[in-house]
Protein backbone atom coordinates (compact mmCIF):
# COMPACT_ATOMS: atom_id res chain seq x y z
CA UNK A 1 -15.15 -14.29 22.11
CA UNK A 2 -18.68 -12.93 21.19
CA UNK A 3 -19.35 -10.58 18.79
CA UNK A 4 -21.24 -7.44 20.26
CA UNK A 5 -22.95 -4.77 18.63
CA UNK A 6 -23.28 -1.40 20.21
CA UNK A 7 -25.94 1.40 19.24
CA UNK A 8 -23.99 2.75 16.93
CA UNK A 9 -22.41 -0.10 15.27
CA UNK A 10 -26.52 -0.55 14.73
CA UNK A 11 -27.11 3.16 13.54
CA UNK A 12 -24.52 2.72 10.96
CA UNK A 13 -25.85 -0.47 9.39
CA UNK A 14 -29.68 1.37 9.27
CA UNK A 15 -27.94 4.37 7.79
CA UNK A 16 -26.11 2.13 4.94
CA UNK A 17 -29.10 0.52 4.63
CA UNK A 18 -30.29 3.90 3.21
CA UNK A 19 -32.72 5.06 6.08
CA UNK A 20 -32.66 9.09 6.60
CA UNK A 21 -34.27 11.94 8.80
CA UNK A 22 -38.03 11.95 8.86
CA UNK A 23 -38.90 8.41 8.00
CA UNK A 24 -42.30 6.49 8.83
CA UNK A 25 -41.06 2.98 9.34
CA UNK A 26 -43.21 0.19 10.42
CA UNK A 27 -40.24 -2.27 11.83
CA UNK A 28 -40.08 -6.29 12.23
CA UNK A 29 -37.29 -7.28 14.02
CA UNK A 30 -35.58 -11.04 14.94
CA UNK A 31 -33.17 -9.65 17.88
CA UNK A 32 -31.76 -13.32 18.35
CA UNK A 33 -30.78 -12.69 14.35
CA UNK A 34 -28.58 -9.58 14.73
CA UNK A 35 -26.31 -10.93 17.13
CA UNK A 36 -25.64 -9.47 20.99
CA UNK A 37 -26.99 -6.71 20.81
CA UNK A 38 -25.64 -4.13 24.63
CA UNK A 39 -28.28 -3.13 25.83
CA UNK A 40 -30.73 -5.14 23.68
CA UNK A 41 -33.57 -4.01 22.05
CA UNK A 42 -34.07 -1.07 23.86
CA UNK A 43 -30.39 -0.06 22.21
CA UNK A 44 -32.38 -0.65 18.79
CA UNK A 45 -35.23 1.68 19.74
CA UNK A 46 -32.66 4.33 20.47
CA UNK A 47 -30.45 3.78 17.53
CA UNK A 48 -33.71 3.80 15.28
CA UNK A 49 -35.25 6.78 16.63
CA UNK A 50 -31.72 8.49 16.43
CA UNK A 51 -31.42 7.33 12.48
CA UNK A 52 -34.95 8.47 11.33
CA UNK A 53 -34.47 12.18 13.94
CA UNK A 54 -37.83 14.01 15.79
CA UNK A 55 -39.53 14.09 12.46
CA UNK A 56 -39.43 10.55 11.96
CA UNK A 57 -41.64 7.66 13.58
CA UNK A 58 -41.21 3.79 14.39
CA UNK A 59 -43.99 1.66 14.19
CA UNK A 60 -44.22 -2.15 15.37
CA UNK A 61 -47.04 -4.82 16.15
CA UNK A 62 -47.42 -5.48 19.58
CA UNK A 63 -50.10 -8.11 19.23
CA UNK A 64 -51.70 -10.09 22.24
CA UNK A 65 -52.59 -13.28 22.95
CA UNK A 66 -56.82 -14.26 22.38
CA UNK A 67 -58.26 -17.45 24.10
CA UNK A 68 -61.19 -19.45 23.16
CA UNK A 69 -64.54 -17.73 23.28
CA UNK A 70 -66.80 -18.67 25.63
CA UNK A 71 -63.57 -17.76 28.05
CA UNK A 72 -62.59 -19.69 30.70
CA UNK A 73 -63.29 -19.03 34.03
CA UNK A 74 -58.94 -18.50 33.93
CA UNK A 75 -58.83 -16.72 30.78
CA UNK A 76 -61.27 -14.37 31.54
CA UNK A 77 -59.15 -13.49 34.54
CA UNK A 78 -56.40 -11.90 31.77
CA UNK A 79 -57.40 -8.83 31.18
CA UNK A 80 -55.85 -6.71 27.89
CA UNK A 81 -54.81 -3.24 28.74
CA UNK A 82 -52.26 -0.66 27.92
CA UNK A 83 -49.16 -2.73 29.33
CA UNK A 84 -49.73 -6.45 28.64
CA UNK A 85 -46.85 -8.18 27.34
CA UNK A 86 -46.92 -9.28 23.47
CA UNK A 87 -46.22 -12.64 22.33
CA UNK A 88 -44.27 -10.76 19.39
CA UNK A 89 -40.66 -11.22 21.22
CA UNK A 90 -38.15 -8.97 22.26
CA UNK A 91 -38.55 -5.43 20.36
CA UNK A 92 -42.30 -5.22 20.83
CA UNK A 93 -42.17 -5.56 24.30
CA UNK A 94 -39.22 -2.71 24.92
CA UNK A 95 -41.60 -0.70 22.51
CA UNK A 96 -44.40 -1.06 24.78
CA UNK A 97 -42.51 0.06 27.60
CA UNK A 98 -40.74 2.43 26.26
CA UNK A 99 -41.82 5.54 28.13
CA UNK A 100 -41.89 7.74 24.71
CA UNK A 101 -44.40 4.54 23.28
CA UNK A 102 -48.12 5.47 22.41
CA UNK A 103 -49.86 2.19 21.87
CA UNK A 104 -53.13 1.60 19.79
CA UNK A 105 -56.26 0.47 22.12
CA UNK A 106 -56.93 -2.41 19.92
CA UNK A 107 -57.63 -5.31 22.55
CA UNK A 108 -55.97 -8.14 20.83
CA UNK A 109 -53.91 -6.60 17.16
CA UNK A 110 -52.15 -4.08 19.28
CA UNK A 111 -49.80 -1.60 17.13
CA UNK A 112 -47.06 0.79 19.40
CA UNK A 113 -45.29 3.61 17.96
CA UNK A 114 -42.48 6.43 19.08
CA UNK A 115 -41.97 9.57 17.41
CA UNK A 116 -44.17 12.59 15.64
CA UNK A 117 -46.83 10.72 14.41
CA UNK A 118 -46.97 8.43 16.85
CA UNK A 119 -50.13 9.64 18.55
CA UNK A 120 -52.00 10.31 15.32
CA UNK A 121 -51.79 6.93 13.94
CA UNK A 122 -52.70 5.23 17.46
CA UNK A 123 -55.36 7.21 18.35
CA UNK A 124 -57.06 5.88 15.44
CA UNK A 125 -56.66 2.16 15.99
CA UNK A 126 -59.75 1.26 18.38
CA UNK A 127 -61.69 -1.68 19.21
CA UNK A 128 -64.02 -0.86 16.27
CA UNK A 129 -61.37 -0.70 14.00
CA UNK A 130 -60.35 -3.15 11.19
CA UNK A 131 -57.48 -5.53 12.56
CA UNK A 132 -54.48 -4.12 10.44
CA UNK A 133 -55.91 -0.72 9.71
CA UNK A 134 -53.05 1.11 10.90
CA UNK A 135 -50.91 -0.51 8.04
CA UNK A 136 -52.96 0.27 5.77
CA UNK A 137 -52.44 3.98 6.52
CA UNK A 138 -49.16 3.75 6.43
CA UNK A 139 -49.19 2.35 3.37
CA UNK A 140 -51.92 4.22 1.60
CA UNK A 141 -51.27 7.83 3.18
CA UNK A 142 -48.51 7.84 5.25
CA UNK A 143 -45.78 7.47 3.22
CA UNK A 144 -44.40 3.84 5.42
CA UNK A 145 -41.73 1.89 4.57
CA UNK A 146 -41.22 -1.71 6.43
CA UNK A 147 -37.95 -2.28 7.70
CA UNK A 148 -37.52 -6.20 8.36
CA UNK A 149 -34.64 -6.98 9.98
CA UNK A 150 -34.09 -10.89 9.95
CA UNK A 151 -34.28 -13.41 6.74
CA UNK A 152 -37.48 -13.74 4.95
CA UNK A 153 -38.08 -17.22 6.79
CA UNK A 154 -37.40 -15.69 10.15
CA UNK A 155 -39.43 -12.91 9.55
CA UNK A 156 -42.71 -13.52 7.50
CA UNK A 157 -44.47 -10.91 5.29
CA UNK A 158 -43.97 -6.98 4.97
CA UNK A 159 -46.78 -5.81 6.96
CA UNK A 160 -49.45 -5.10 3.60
CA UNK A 161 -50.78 -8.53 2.50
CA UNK A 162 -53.26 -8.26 5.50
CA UNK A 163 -54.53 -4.99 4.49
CA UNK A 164 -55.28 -6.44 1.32
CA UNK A 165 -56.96 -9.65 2.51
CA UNK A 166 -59.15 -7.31 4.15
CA UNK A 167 -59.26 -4.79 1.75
CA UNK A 168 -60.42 -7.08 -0.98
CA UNK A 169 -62.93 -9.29 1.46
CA UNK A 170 -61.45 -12.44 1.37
CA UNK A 171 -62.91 -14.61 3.93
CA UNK A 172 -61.98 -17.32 6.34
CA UNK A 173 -63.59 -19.83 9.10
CA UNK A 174 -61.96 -19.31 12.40
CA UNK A 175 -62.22 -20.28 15.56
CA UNK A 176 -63.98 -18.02 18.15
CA UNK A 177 -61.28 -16.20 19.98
CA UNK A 178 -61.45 -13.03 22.17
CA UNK A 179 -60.23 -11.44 25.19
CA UNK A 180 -61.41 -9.13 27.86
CA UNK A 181 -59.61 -5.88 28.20
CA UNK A 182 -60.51 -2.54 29.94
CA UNK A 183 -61.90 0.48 27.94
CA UNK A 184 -59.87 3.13 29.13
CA UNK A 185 -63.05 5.40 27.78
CA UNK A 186 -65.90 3.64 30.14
CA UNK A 187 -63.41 2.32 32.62
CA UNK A 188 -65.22 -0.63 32.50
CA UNK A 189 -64.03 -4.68 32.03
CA UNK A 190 -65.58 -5.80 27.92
CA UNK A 191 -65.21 -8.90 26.03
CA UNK A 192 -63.52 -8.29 22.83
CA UNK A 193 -64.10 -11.30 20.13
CA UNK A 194 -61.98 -11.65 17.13
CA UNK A 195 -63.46 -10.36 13.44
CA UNK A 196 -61.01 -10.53 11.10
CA UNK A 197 -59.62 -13.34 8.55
CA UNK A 198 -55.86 -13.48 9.80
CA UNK A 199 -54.74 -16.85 9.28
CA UNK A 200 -51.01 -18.44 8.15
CA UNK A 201 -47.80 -15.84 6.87
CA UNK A 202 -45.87 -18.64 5.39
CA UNK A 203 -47.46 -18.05 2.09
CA UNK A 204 -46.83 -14.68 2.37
CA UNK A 205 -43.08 -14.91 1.18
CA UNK A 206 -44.51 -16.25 -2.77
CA UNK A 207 -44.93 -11.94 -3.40
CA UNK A 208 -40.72 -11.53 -2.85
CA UNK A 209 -40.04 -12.19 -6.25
CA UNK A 210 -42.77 -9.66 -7.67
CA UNK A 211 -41.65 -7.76 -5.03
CA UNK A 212 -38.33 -7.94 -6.33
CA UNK A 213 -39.02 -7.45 -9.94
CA UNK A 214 -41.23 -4.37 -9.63
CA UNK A 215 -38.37 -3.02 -7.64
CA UNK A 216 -40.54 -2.67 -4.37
CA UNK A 217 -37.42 -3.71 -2.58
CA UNK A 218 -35.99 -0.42 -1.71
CA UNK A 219 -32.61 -1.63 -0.37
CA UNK A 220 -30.93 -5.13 1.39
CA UNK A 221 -28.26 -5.08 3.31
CA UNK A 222 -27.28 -6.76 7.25
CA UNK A 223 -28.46 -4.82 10.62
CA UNK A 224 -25.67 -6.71 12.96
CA UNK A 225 -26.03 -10.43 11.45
CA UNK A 226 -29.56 -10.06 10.38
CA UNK A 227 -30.15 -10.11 6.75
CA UNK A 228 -32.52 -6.69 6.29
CA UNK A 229 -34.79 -4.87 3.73
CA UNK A 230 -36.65 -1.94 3.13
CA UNK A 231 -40.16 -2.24 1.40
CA UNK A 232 -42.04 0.70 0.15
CA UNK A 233 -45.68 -0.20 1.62
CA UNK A 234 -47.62 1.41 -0.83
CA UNK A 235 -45.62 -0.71 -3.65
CA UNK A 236 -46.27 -3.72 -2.14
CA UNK A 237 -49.83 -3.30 -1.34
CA UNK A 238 -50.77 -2.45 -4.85
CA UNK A 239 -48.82 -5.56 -5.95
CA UNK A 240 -50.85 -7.85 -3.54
CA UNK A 241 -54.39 -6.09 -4.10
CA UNK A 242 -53.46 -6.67 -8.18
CA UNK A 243 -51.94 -9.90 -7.75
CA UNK A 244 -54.71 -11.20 -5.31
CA UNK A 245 -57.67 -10.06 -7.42
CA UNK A 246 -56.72 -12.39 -9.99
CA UNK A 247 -55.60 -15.56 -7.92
CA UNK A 248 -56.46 -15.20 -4.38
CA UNK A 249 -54.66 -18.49 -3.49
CA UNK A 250 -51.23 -16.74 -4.10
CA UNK A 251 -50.82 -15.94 -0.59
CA UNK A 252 -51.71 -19.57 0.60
CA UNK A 253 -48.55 -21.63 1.58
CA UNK A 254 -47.49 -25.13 0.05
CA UNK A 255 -47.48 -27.41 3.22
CA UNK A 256 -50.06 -29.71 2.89
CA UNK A 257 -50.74 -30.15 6.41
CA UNK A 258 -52.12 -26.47 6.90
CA UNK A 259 -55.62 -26.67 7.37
CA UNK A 260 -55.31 -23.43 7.56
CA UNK A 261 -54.86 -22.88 4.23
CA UNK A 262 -55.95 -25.88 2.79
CA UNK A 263 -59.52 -25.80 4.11
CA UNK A 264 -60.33 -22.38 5.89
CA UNK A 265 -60.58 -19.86 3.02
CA UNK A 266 -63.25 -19.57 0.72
CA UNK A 267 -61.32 -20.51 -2.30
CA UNK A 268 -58.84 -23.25 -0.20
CA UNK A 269 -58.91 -26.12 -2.19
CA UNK A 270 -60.64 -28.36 0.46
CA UNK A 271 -57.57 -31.41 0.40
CA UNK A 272 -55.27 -31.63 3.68
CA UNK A 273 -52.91 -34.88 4.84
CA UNK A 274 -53.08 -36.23 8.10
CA UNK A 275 -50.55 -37.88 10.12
CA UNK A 276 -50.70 -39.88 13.07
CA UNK A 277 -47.55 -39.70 15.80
């Protein structure tokens, strides 16, 4: 027989896992890793917003799909608004449509939140805005923890090595991608085109350990099946941004097919294999 986990089966394992009243939590989530979940994730918003109480806010991406730029005469067709569905799974899609959910108006690196500040850190978020900017106010002034719920490998990165990509200037050749999506503002159709670095998370994982050892790791423990932690944001963003300034390639991952990080930064080191099949 299968295993199911019921809201508050799930509000016990976030409470052990140390969260409390009034939290900021910016939340990555692998549903398939907890186990059945009745209900789903829509059962997880409700024991997460119960666990961090009307003072407390959830925060997830929401991101959305860009296509080649010039678009298509069929990609030009999908149009990003308010209630297009994420390629991010499960949980960012029931926090889109959650009817409590305020979502940022970024076209493509679309953030959601629920709870009291949700509206204050979406508003904020615009086309005009740096890609991961809402991170880095929760990690800089907002007092967010990330709350991962699914291994490392199944869930890449704690939300702040991004911010410091961008914060520190690194850059990247990438393909021309964009979108259209309607300004709620002019009410009018725009093209939106990528402008930020971005690129491959695997890396991303190299910063546990000095996670880890400057005790940025706030607590482990299991949500369901899921192996979870809690990162303070702010830690581990002035880990990366000191780590980073140093040797920027610390973030870059070890596959040696990834031309994305073998020969799309500025300091990649310009060697990839290829493979026929």
């Amino acid at each position: 027989m299968i295993e199911t986990i019921d809201k508050q089966h799930l509000i016990e394992d976030l409470q052990a896992l140390g969260i409390i009243q009034g939290e900021v939590l910016y939340t990555k989530v692998s549903m398939s890793s907890i186990g059945y979940v009745v209900g789903g994730a829509k059962t997880l918003i409700d024991a997460l917003l119960e666990v961090v109480g009307p003072a407390g806010t959830i925060i997830t991406n929401a991101f959305i799909t860009g296509y080649p730029i010039p678009l298509s005469q069929k990609n030009a067709q999908k149009i990003s608004d308010r209630y297009t569905s994420s390629y991010a799974g499960a949980f960012a899609n029931a926090m889109v449509y959650h009817p409590d959910a305020v979502c940022s108006t970024h076209p493509i690196q679309r953030f959601v939140a629920i709870g009291a500040y949700a509206k204050e850190l979406m508003a904020s978020h615009t086309p005009e805005s740096p890609a991961y900017d809402v991170l880095r106010i929760l990690a800089q002034s907002a007092g967010g923890q990330n709350l991962k719920i699914g291994t490392d490998a199944k869930v890449v990165g704690v939300g702040t090595t991004h911010v410091a990509q961008e914060l520190l200037g690194f850059q990247k050749n990438n393909p021309r991608l964009g979108v259209n999506y309607y300004d709620y503002e002019t009410k009018q159709i725009k093209t939106f085109e990528r402008n930020w670095s971005g690129g491959c998370g695997v890396g991303f994982n190299n910063f546990i350990p000095f996670y880890r050892d400057a005790g940025a790791i706030k607590s482990e423990g299991r949500v369901g099946n899921a192996d979870s932690k809690i990162t303070d944001m702010r830690e581990t963003l002035e880990i990366e941004l000191e780590m980073l300034s140093k040797e920027p390639r610390l973030f870059l991952c070890n596959q040696p097919t990834c031309k994305d990080c073998r020969l799309s930064w500025d300091f990649s080191d310009g060697s990839v294999l290829s493979y026929k099949f």
